[in-house]
C-alpha atoms as a PDB file:
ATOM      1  CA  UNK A   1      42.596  39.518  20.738  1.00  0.00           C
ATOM      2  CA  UNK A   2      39.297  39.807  22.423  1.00  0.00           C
ATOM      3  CA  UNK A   3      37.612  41.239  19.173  1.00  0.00           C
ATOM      4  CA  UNK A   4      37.522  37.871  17.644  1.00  0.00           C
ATOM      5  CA  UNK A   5      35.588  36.452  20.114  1.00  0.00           C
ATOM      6  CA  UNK A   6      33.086  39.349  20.167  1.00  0.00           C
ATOM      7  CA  UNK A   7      32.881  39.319  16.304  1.00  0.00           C
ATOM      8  CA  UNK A   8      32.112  35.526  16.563  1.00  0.00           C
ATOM      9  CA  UNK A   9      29.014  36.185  19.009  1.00  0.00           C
ATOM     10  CA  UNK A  10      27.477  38.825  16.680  1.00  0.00           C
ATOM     11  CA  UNK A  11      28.480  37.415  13.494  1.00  0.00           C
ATOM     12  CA  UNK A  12      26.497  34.348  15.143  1.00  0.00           C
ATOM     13  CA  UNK A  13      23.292  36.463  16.670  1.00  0.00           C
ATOM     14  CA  UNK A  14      22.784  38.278  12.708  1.00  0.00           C
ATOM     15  CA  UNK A  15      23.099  34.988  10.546  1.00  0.00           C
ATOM     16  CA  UNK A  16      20.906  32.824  13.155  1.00  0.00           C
ATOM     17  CA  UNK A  17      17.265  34.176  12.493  1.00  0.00           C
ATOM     18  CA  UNK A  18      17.885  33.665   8.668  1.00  0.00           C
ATOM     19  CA  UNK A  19      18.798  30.251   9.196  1.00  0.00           C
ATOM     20  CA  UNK A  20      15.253  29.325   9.122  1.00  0.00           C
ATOM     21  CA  UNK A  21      14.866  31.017   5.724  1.00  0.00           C
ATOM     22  CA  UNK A  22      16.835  28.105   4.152  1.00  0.00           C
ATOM     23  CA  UNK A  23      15.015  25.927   2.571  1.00  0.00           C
ATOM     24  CA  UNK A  24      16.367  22.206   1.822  1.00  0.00           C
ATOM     25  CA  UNK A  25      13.499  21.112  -0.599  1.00  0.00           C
ATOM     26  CA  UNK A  26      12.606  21.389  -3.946  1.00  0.00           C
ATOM     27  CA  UNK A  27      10.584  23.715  -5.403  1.00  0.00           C
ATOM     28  CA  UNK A  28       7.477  22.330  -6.887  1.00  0.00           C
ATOM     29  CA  UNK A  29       7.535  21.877 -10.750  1.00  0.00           C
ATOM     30  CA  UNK A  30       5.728  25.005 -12.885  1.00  0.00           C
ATOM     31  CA  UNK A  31       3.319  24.191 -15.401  1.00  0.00           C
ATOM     32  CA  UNK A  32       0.137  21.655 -15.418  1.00  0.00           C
ATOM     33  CA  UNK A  33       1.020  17.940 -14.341  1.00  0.00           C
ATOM     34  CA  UNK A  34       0.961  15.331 -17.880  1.00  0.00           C
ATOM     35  CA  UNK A  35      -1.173  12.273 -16.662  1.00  0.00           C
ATOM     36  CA  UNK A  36      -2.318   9.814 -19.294  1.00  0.00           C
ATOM     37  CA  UNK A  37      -5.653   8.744 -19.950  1.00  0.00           C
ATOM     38  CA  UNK A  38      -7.365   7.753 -16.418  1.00  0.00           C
ATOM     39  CA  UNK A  39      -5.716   3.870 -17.166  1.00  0.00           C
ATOM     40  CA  UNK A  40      -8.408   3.131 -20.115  1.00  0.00           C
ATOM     41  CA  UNK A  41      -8.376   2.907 -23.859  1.00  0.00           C
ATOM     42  CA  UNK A  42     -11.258   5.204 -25.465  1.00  0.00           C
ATOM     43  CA  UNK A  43     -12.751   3.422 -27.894  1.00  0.00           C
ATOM     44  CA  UNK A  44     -15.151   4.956 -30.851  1.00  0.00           C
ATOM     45  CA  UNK A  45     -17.091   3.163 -33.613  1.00  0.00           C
ATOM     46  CA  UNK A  46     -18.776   5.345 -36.101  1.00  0.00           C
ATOM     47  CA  UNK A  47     -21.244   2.904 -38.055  1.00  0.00           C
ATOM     48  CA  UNK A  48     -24.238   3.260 -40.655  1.00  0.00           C
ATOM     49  CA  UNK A  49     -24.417   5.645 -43.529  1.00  0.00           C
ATOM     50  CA  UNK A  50     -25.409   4.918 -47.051  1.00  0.00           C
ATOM     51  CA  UNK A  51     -22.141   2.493 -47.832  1.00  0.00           C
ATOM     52  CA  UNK A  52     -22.774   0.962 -44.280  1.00  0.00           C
ATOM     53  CA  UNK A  53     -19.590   1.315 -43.072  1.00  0.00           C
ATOM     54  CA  UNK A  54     -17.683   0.843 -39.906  1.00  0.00           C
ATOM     55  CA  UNK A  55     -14.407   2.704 -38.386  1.00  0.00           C
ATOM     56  CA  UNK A  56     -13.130   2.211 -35.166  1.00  0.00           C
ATOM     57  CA  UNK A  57     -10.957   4.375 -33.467  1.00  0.00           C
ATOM     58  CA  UNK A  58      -8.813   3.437 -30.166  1.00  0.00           C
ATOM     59  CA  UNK A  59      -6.895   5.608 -28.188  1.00  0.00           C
ATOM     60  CA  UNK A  60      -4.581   4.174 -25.911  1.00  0.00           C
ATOM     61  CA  UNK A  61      -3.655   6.572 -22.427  1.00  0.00           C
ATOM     62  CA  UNK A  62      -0.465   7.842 -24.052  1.00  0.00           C
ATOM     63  CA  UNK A  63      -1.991   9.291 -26.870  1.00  0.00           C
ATOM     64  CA  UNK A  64      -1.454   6.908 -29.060  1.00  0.00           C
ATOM     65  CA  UNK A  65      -4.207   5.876 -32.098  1.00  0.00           C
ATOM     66  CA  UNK A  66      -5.245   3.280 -34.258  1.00  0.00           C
ATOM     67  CA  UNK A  67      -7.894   3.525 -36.308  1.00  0.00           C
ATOM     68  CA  UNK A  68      -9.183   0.430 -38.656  1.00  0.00           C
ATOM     69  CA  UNK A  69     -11.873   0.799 -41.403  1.00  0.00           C
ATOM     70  CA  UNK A  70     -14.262  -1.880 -42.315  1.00  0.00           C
ATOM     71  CA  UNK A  71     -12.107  -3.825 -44.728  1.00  0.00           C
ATOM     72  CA  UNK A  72      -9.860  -3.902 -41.747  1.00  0.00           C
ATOM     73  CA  UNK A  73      -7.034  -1.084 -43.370  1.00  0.00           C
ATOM     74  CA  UNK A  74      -5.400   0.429 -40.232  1.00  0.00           C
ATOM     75  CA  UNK A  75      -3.281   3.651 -39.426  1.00  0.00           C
ATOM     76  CA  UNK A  76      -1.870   4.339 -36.766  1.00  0.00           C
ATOM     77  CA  UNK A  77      -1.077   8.121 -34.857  1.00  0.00           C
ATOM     78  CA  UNK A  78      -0.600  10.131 -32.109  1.00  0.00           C
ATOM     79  CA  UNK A  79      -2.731  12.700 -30.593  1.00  0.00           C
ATOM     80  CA  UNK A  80      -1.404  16.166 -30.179  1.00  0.00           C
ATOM     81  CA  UNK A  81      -0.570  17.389 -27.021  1.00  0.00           C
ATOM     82  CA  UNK A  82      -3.279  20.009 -27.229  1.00  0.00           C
ATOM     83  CA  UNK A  83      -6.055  17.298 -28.032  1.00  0.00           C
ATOM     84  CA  UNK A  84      -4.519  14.555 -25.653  1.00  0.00           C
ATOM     85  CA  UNK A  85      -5.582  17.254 -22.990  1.00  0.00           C
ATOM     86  CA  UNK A  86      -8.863  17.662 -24.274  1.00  0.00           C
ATOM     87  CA  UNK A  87      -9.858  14.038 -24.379  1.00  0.00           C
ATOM     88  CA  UNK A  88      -8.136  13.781 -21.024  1.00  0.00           C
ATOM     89  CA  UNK A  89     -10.548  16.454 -19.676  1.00  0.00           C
ATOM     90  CA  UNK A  90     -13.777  15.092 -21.692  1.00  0.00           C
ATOM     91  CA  UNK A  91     -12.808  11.672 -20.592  1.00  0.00           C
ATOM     92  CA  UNK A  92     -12.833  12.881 -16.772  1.00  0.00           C
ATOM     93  CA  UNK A  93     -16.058  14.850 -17.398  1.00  0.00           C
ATOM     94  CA  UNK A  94     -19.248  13.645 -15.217  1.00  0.00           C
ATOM     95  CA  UNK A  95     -21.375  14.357 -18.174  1.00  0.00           C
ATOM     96  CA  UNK A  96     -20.578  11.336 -19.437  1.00  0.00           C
ATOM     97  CA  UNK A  97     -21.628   9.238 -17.116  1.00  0.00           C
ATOM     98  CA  UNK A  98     -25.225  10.944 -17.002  1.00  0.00           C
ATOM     99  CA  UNK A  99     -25.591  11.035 -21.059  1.00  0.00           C
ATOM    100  CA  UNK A 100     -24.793   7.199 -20.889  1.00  0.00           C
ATOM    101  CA  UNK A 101     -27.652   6.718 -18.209  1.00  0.00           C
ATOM    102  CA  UNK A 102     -30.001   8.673 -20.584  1.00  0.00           C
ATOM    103  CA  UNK A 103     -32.603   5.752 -22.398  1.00  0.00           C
ATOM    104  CA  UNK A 104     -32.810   7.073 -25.949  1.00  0.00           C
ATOM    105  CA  UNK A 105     -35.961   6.233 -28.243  1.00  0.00           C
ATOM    106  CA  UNK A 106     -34.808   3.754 -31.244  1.00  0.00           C
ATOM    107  CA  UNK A 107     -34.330   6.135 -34.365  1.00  0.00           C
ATOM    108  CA  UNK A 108     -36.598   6.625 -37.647  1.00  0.00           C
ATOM    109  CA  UNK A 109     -33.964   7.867 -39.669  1.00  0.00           C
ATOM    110  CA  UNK A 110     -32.607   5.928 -42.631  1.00  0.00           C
ATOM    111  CA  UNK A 111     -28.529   5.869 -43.444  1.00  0.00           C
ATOM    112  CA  UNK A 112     -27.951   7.475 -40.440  1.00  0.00           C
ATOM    113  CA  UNK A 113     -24.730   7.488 -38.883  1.00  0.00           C
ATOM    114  CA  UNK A 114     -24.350   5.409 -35.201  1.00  0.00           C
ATOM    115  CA  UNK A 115     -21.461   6.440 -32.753  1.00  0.00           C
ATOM    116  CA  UNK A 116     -20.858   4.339 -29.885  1.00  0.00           C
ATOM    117  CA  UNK A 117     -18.180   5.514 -27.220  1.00  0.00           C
ATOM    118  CA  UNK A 118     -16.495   3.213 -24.806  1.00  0.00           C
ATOM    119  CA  UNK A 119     -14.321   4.947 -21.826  1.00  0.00           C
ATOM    120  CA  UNK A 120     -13.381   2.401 -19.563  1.00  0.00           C
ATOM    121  CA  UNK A 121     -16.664   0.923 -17.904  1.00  0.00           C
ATOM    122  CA  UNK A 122     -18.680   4.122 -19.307  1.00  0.00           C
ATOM    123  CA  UNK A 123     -20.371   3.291 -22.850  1.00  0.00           C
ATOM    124  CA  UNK A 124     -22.499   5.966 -24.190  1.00  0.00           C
ATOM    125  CA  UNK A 125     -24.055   6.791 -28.082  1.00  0.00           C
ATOM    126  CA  UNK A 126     -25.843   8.107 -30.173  1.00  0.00           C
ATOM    127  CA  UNK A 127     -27.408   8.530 -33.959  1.00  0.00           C
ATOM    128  CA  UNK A 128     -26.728  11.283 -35.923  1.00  0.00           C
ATOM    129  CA  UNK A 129     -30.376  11.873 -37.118  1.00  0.00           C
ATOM    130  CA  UNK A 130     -30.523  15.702 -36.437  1.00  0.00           C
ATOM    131  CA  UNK A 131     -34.650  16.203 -37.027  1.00  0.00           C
ATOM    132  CA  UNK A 132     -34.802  13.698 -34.031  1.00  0.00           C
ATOM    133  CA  UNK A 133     -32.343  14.397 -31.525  1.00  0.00           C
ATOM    134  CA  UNK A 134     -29.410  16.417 -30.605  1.00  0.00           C
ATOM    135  CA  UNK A 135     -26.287  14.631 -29.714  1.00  0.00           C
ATOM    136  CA  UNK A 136     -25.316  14.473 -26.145  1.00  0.00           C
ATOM    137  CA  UNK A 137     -23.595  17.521 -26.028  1.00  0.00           C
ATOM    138  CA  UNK A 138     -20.495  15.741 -24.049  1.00  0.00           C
ATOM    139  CA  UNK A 139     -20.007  12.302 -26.139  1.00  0.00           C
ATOM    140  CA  UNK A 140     -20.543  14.721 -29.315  1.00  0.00           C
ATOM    141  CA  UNK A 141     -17.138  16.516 -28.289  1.00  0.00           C
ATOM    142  CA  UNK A 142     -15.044  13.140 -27.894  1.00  0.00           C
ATOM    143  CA  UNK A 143     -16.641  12.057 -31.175  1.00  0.00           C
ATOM    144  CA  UNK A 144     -15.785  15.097 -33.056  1.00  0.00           C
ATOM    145  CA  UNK A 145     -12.339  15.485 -31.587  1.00  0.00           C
ATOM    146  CA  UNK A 146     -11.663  11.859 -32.278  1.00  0.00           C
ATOM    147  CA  UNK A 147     -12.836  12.357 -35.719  1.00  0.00           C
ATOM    148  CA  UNK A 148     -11.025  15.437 -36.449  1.00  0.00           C
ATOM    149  CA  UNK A 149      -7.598  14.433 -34.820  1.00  0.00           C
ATOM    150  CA  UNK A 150      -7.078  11.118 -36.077  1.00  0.00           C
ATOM    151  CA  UNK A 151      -7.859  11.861 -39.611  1.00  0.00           C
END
């Protein structure tokens, strides 16, 4: 009868240290975190050209698109997951804020085409008159994804 007690005590003394190896939390979740847009719409208008038109493109922060020609014809979309990422990143990306800083000369091109980029308080453009100027190399990424993704 006094074996029970004694297999109690040891019993006790070998499951005690791994008592602290328990763990009552949750693990953290695997894979990259899916914010939306940092709270802002991104807005793009691509004016000019030889027809003079004028397309604007807004992205809400879900991913979400509309984009309305000059006659005022509108479609509507949603970004990919794999571009929503991208403009989240280009969105967050400091080079935006110092390309919109930048005072650029008025342009001598004819028919050119003008893209102006809104991102919450940050607005930043450009012309596309390639003898003159290359694009910011930052807002040129948002434009051309914008472009590209929404058709």
């Amino acid at each position: 009868m006094r074996a029970a007690p004694a297999v109690a005590v040891t019993v006790a003394a070998v499951l005690t240290p791994l008592a602290g190896c328990a763990r009552a939390d949750t693990p953290p979740p695997v894979g990259p975190a899916v914010t939306a847009l940092p709270g802002v719409e991104v807005t793009l208008v691509k004016s000019g050209g030889i027809a003079g038109l004028t397309d604007t493109i807004t992205v809400r922060p879900d991913g979400s698109w509309t984009k309305t020609d000059r006659a005022g014809a509108a479609h509507d979309g949603r970004l990919a997951e794999p571009d929503l990422d991208r403009l989240r990143q280009l969105a967050a990306d400091p080079r935006l804020a110092a390309e919109a800083a930048v005072t650029v000369p008025a342009t001598m091109c004819a028919d050119a085409f003008s893209y102006r980029l809104t991102i919450g308080p940050t607005n930043v453009g450009y012309v596309d008159c390639p003898p003159q100027a290359t694009p910011p190399a930052a807002t040129a990424e948002v434009v051309g994804l914008l472009t590209r993704a929404t058709g």
